[in-house]
PDB file of N, CA and C in Angstrom:
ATOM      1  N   UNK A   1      15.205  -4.638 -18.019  1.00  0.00           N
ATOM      2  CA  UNK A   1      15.048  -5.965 -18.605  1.00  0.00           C
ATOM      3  C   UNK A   1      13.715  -6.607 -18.212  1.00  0.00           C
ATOM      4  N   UNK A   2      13.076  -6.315 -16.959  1.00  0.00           N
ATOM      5  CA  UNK A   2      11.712  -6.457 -16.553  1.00  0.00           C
ATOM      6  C   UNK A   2      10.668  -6.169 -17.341  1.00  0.00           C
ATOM      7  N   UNK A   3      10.822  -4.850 -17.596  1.00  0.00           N
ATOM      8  CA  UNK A   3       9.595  -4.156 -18.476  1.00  0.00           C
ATOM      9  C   UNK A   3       9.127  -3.663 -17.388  1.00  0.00           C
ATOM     10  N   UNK A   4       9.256  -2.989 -16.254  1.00  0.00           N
ATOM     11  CA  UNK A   4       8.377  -2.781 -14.967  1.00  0.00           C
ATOM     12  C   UNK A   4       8.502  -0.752 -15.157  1.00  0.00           C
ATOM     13  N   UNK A   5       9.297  -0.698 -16.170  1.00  0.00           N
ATOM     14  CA  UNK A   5       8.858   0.610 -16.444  1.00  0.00           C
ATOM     15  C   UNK A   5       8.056   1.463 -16.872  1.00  0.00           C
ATOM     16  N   UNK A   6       7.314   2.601 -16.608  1.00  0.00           N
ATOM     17  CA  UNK A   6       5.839   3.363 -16.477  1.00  0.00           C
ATOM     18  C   UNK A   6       6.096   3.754 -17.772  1.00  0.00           C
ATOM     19  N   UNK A   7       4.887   3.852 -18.835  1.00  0.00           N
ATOM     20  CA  UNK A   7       4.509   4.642 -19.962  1.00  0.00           C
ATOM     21  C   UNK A   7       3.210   5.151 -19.986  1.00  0.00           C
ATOM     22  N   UNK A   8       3.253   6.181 -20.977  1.00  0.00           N
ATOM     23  CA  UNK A   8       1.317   6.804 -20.619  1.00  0.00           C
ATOM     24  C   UNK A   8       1.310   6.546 -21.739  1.00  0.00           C
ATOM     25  N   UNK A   9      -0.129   6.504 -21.748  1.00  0.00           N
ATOM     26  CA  UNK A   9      -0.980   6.334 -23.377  1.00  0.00           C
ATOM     27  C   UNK A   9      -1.464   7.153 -23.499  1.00  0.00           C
ATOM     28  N   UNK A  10      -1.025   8.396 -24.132  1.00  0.00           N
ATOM     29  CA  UNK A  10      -1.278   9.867 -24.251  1.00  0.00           C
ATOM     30  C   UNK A  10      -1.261  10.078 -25.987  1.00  0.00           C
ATOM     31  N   UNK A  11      -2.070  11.122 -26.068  1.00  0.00           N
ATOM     32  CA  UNK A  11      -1.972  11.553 -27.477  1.00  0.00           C
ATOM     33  C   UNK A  11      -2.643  13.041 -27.613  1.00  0.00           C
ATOM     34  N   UNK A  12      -1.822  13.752 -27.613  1.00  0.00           N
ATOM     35  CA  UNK A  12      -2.163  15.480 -28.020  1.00  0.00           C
ATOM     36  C   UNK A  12      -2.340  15.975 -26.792  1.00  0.00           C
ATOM     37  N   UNK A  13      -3.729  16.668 -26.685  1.00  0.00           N
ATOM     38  CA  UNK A  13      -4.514  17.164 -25.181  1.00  0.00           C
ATOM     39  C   UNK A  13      -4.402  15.515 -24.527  1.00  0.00           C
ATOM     40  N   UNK A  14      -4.734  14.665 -25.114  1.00  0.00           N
ATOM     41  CA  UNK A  14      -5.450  13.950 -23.907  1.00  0.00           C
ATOM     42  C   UNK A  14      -4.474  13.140 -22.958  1.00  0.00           C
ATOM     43  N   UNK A  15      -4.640  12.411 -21.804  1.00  0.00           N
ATOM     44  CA  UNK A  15      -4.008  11.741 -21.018  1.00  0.00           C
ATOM     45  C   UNK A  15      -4.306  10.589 -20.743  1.00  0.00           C
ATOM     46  N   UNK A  16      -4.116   9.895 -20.737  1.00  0.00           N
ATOM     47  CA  UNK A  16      -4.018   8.429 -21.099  1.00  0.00           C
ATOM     48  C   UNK A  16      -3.505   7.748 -19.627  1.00  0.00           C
ATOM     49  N   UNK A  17      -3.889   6.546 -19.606  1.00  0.00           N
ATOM     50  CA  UNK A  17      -3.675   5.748 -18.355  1.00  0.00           C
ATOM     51  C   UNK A  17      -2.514   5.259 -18.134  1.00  0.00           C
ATOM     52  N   UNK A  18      -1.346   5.278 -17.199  1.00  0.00           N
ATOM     53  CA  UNK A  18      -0.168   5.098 -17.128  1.00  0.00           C
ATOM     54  C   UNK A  18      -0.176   3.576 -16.481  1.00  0.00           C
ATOM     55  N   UNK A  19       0.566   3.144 -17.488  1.00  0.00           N
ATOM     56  CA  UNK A  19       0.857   1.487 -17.451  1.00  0.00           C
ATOM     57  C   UNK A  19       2.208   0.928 -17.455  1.00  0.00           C
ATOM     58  N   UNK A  20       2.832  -0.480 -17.103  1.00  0.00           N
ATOM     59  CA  UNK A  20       4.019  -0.773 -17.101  1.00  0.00           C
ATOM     60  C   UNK A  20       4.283  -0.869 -18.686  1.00  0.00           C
ATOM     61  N   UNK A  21       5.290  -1.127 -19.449  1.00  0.00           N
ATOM     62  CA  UNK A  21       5.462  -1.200 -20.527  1.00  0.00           C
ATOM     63  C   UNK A  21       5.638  -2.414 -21.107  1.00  0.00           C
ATOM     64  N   UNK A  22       5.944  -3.227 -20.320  1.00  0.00           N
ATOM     65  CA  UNK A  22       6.051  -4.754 -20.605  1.00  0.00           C
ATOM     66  C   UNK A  22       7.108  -4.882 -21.468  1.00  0.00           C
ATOM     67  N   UNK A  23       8.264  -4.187 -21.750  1.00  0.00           N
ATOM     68  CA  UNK A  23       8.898  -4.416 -23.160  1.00  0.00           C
ATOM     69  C   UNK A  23      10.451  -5.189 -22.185  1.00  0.00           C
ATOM     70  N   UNK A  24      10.385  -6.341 -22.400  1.00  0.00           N
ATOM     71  CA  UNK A  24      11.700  -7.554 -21.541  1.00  0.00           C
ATOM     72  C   UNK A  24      10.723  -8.900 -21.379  1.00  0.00           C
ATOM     73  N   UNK A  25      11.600  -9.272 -20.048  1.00  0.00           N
ATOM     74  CA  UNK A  25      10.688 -10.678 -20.243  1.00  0.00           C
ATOM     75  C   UNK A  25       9.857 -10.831 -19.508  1.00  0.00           C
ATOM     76  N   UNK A  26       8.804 -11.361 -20.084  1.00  0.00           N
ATOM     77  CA  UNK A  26       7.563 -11.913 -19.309  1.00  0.00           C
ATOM     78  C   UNK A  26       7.790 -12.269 -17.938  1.00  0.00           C
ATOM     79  N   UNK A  27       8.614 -13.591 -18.124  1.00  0.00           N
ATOM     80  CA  UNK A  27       8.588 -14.844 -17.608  1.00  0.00           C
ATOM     81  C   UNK A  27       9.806 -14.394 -15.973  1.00  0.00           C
ATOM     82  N   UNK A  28      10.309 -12.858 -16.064  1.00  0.00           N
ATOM     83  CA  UNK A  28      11.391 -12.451 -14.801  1.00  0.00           C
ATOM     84  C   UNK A  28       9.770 -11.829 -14.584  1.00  0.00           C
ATOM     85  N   UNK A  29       9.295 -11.041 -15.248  1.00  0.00           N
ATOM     86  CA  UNK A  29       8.023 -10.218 -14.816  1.00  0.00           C
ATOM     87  C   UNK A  29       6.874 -11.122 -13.558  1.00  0.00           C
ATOM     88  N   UNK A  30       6.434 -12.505 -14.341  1.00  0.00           N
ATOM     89  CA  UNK A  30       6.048 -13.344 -13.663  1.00  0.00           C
ATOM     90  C   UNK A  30       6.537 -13.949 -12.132  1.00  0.00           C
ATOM     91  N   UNK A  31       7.505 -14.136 -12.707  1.00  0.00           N
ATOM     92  CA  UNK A  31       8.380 -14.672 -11.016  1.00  0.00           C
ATOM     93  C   UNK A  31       8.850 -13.930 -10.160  1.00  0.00           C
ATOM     94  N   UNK A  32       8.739 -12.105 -10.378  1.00  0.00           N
ATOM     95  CA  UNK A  32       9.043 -11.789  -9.507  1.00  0.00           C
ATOM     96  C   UNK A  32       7.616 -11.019  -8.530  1.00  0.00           C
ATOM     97  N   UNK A  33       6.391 -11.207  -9.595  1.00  0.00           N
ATOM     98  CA  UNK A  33       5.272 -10.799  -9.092  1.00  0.00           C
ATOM     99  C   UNK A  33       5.248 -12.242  -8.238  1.00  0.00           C
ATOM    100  N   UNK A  34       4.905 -13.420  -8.562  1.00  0.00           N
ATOM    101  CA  UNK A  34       5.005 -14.374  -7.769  1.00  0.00           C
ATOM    102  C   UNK A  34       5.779 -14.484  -6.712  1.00  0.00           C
ATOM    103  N   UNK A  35       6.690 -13.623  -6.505  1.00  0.00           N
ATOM    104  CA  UNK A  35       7.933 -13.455  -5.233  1.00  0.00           C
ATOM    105  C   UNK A  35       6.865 -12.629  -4.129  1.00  0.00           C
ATOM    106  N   UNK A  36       6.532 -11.375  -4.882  1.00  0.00           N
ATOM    107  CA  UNK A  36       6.877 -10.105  -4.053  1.00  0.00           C
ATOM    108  C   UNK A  36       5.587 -10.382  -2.695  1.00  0.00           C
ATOM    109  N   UNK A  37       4.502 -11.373  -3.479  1.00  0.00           N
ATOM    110  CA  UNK A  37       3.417 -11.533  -3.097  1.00  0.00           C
ATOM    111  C   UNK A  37       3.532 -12.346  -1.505  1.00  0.00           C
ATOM    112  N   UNK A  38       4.542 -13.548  -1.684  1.00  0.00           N
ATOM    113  CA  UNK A  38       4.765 -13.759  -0.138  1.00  0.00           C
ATOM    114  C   UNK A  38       6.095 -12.592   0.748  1.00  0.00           C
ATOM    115  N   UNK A  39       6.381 -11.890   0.206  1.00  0.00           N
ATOM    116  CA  UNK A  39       7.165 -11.000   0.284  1.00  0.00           C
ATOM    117  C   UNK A  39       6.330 -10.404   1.240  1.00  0.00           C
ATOM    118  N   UNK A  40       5.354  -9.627   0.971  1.00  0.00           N
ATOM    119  CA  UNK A  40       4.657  -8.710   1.585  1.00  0.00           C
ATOM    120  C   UNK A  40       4.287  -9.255   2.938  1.00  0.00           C
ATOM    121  N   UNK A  41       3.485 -10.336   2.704  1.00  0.00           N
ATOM    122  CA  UNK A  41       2.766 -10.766   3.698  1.00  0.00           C
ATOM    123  C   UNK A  41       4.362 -11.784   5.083  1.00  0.00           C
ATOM    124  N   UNK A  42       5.503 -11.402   4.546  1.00  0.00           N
ATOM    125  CA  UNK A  42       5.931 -12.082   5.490  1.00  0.00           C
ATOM    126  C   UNK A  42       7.165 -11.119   6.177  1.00  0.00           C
ATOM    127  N   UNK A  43       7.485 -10.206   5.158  1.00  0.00           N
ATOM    128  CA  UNK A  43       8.657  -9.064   5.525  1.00  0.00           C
ATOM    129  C   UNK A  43       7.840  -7.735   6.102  1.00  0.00           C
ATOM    130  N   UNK A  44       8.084  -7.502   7.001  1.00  0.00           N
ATOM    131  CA  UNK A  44       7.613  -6.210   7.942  1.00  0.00           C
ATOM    132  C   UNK A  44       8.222  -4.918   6.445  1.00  0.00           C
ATOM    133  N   UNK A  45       9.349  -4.699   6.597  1.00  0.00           N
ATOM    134  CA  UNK A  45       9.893  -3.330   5.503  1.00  0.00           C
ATOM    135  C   UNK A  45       8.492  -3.497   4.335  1.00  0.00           C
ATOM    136  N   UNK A  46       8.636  -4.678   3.550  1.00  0.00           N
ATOM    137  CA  UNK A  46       8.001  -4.514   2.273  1.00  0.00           C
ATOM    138  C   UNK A  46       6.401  -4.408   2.200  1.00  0.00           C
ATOM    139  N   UNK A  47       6.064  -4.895   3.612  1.00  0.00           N
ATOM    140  CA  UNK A  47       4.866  -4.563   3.837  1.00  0.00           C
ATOM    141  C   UNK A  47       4.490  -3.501   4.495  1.00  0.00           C
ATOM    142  N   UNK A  48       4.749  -3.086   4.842  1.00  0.00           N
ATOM    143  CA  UNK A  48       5.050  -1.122   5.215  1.00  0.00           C
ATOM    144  C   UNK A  48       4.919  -0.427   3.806  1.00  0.00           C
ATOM    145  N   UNK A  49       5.861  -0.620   3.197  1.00  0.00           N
ATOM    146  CA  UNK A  49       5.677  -0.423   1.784  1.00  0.00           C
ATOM    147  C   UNK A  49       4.498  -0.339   0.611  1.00  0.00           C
ATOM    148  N   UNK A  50       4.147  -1.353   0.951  1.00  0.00           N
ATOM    149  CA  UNK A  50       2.676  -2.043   0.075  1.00  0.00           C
ATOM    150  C   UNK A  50       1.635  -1.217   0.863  1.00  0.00           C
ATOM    151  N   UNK A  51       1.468  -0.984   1.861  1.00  0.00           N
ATOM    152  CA  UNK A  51       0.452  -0.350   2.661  1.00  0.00           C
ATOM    153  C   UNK A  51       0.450   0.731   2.468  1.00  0.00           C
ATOM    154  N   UNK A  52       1.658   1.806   2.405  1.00  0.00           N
ATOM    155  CA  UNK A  52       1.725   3.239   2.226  1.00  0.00           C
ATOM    156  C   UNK A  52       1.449   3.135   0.673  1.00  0.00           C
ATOM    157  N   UNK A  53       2.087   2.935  -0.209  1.00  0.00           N
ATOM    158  CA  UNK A  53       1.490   3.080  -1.624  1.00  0.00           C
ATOM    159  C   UNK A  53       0.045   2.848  -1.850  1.00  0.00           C
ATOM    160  N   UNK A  54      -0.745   2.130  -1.257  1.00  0.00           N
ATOM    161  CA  UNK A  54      -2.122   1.234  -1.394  1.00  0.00           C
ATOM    162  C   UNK A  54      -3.088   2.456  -0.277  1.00  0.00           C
ATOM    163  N   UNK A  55      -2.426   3.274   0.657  1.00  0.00           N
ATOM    164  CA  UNK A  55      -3.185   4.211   1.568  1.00  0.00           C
ATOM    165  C   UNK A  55      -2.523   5.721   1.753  1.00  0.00           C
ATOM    166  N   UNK A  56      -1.381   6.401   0.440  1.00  0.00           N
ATOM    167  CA  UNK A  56      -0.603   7.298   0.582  1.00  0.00           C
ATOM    168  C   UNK A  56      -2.230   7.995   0.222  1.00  0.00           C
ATOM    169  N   UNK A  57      -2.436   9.541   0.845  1.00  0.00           N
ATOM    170  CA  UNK A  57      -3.277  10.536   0.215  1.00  0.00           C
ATOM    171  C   UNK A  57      -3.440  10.620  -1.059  1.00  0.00           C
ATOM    172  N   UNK A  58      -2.389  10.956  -1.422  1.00  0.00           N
ATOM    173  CA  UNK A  58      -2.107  11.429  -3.213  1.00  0.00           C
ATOM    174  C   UNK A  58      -1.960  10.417  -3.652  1.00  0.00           C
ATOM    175  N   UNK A  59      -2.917   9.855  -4.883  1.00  0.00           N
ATOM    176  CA  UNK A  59      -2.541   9.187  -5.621  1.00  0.00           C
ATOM    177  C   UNK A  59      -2.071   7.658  -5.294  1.00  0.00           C
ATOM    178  N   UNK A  60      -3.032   7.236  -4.310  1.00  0.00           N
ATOM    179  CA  UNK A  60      -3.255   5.929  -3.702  1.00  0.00           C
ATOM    180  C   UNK A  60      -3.412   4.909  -5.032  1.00  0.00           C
ATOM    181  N   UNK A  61      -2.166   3.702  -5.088  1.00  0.00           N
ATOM    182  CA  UNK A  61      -2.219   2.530  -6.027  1.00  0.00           C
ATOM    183  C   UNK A  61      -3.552   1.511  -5.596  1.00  0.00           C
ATOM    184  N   UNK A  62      -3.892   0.769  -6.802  1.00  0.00           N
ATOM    185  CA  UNK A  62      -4.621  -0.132  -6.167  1.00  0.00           C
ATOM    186  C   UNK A  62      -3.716  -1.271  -5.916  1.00  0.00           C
ATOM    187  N   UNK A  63      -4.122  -2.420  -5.184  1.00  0.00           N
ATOM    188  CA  UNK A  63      -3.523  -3.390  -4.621  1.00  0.00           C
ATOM    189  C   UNK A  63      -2.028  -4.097  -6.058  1.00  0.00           C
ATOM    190  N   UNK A  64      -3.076  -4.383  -6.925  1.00  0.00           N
ATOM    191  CA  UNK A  64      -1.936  -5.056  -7.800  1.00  0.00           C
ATOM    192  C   UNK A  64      -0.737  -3.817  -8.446  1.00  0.00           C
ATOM    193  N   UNK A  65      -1.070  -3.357  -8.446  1.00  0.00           N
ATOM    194  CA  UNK A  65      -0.125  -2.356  -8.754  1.00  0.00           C
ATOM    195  C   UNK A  65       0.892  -1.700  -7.957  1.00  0.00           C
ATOM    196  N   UNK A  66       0.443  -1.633  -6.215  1.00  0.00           N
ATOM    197  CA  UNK A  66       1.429  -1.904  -5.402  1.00  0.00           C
ATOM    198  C   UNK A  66       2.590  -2.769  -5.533  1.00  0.00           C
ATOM    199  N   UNK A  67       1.877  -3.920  -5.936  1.00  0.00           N
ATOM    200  CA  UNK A  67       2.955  -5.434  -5.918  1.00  0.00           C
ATOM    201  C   UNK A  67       3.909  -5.468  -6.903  1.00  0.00           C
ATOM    202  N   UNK A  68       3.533  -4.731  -7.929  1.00  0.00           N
ATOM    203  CA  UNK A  68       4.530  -4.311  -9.090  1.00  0.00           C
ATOM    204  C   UNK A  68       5.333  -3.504  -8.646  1.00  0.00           C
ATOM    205  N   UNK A  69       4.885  -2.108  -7.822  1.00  0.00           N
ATOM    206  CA  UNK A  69       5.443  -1.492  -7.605  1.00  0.00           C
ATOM    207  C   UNK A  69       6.873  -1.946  -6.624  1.00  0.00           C
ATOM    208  N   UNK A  70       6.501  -2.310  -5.607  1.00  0.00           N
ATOM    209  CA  UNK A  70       7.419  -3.409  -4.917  1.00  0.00           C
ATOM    210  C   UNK A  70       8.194  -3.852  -5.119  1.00  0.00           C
ATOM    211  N   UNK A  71       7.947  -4.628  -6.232  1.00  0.00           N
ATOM    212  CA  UNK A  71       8.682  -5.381  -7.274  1.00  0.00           C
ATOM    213  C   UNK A  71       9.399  -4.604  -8.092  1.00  0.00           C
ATOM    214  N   UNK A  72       9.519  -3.644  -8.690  1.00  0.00           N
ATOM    215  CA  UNK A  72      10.785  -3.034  -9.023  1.00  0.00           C
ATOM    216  C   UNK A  72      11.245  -2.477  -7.894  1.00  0.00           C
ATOM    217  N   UNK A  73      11.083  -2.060  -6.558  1.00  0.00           N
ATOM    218  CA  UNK A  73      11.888  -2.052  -5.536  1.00  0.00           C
ATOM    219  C   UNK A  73      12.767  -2.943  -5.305  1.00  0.00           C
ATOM    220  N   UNK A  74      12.079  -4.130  -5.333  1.00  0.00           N
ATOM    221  CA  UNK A  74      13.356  -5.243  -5.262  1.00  0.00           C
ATOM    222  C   UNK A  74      14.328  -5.497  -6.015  1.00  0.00           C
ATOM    223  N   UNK A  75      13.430  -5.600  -7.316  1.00  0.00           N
ATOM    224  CA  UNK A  75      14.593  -5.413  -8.076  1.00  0.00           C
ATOM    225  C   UNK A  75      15.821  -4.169  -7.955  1.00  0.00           C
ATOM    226  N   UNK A  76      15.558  -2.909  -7.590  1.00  0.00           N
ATOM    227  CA  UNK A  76      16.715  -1.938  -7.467  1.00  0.00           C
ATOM    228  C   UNK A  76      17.406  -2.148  -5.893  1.00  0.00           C
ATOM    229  N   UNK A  77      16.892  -3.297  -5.065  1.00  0.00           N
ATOM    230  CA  UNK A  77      17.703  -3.567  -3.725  1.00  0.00           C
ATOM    231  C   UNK A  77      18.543  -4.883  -4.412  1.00  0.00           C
ATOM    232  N   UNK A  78      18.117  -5.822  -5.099  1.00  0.00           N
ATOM    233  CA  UNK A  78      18.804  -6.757  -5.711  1.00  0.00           C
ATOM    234  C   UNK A  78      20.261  -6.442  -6.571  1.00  0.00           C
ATOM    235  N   UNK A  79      19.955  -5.106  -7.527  1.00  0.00           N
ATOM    236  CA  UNK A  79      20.770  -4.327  -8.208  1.00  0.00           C
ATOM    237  C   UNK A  79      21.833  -3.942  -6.997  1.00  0.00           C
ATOM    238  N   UNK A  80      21.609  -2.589  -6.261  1.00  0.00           N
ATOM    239  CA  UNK A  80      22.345  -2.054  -5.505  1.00  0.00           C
ATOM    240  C   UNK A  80      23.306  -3.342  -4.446  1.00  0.00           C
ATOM    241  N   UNK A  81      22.808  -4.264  -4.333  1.00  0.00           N
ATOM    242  CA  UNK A  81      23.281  -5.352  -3.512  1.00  0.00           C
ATOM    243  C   UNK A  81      24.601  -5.708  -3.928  1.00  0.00           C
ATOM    244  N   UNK A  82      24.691  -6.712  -5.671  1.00  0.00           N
ATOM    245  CA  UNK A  82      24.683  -7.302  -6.570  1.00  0.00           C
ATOM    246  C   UNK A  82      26.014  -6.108  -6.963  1.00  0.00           C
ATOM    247  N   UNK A  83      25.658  -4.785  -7.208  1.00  0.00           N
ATOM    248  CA  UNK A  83      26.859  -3.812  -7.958  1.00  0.00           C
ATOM    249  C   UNK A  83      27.783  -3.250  -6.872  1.00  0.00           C
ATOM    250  N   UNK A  84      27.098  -2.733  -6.109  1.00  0.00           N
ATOM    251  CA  UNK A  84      28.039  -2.188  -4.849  1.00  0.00           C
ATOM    252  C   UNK A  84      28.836  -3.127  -3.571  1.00  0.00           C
ATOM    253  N   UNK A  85      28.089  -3.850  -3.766  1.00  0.00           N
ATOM    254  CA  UNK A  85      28.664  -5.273  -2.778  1.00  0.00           C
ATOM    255  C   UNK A  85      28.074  -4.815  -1.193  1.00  0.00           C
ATOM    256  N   UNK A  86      26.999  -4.187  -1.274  1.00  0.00           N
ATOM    257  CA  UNK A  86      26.804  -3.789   0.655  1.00  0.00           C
ATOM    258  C   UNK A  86      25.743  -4.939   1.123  1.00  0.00           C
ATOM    259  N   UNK A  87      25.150  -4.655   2.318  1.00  0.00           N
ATOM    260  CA  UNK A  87      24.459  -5.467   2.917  1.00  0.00           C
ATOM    261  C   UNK A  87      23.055  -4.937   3.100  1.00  0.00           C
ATOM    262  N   UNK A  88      21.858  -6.260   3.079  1.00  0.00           N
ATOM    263  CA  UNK A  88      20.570  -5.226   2.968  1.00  0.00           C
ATOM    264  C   UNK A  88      20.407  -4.443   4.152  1.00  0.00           C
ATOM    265  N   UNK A  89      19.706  -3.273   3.885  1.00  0.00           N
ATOM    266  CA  UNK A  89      19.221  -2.306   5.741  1.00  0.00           C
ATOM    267  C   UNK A  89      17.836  -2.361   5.190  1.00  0.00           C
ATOM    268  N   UNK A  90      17.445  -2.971   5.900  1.00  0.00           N
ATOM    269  CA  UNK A  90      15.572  -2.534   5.644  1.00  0.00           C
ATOM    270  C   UNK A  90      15.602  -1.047   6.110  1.00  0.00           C
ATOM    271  N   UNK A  91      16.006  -0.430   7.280  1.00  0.00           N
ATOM    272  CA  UNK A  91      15.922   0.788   7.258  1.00  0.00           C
ATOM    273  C   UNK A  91      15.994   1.428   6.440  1.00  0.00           C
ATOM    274  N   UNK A  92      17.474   1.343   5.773  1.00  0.00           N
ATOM    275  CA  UNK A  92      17.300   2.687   4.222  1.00  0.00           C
ATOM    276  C   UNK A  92      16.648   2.453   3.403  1.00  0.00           C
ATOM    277  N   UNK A  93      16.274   1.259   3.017  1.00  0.00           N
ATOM    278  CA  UNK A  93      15.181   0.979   2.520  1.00  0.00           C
ATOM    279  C   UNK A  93      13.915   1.991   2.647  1.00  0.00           C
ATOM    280  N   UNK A  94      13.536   1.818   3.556  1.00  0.00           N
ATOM    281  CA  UNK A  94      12.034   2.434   4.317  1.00  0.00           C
ATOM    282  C   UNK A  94      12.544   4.107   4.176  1.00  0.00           C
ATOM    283  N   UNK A  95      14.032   4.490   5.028  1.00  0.00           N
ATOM    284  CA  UNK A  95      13.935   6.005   4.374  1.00  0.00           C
ATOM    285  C   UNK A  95      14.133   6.722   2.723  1.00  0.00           C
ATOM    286  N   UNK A  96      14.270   5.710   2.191  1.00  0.00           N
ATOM    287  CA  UNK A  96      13.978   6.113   0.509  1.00  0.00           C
ATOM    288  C   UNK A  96      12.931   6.434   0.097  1.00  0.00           C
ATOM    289  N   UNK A  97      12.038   5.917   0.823  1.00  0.00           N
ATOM    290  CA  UNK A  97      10.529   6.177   0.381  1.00  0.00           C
ATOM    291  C   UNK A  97      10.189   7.572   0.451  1.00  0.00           C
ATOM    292  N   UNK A  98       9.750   8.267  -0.276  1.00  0.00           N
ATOM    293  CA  UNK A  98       9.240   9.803  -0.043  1.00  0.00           C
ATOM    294  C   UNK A  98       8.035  10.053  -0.022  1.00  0.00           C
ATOM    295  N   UNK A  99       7.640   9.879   1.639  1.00  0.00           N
ATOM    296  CA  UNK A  99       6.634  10.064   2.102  1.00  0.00           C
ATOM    297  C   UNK A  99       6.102  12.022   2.418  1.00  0.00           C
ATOM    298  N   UNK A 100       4.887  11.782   3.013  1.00  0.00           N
ATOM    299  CA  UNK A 100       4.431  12.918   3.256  1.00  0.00           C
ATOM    300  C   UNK A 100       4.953  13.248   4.612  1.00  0.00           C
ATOM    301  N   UNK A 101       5.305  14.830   5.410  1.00  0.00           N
ATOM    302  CA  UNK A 101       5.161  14.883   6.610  1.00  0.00           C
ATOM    303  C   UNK A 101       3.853  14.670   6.961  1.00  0.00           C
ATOM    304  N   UNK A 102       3.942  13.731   8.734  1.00  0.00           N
ATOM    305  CA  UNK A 102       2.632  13.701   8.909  1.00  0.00           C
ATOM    306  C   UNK A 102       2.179  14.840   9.964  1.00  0.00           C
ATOM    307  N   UNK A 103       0.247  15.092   9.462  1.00  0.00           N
ATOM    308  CA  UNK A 103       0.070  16.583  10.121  1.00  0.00           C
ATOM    309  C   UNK A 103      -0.672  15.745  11.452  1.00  0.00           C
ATOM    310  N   UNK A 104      -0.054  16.241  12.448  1.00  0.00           N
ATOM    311  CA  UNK A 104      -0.828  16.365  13.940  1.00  0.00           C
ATOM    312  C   UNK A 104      -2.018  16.889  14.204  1.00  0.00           C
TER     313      UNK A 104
END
């Protein structure tokens, strides 16, 4: 309902730049980028988060696109909250993420 879902702009051979799709509402799109933003800077988990996407090796986001990214995180901790009835763990949170092993 966000629109925070990835589409490419591809056609034949070529590959095209992968973008959100925008197709829902603006205006949840807006307020939850406006959320995620003191989000980061005040929640330890989500800013862990924002940092590894913004400094992962492969395929490092730039900053705003982190925050999106984020942002449908929340939204699927809001979901899982909301349907299953549990309580937040920033931990499982943080082990969902599929990070790299790190090399010594």
């Amino acid at each position: 309902m966000a629109g925070l879902a990835l589409k490419e702009n591809s056609s034949g051979k070529h590959k095209g730049q992968t973008t959100i799709n925008k197709r829902g509402r603006a205006r949840l799109r807006s307020i939850l980028f406006k959320a995620v933003i003191p989000l980061i800077a005040t929640n330890e988990e989500f800013r862990s988060i924002h940092e590894y996407y913004i400094s992962r090796p492969e395929h490092p986001l730039k900053k705003k696109q982190s925050v999106v990214a984020v942002g449908c995180k929340l939204i699927r901790i809001f979901y899982a909250i909301l349907t299953k009835e549990i309580v937040y763990d920033g931990q499982k949170m943080l082990e969902d993420i599929h990070r790299a092993p790190l090399v010594a």
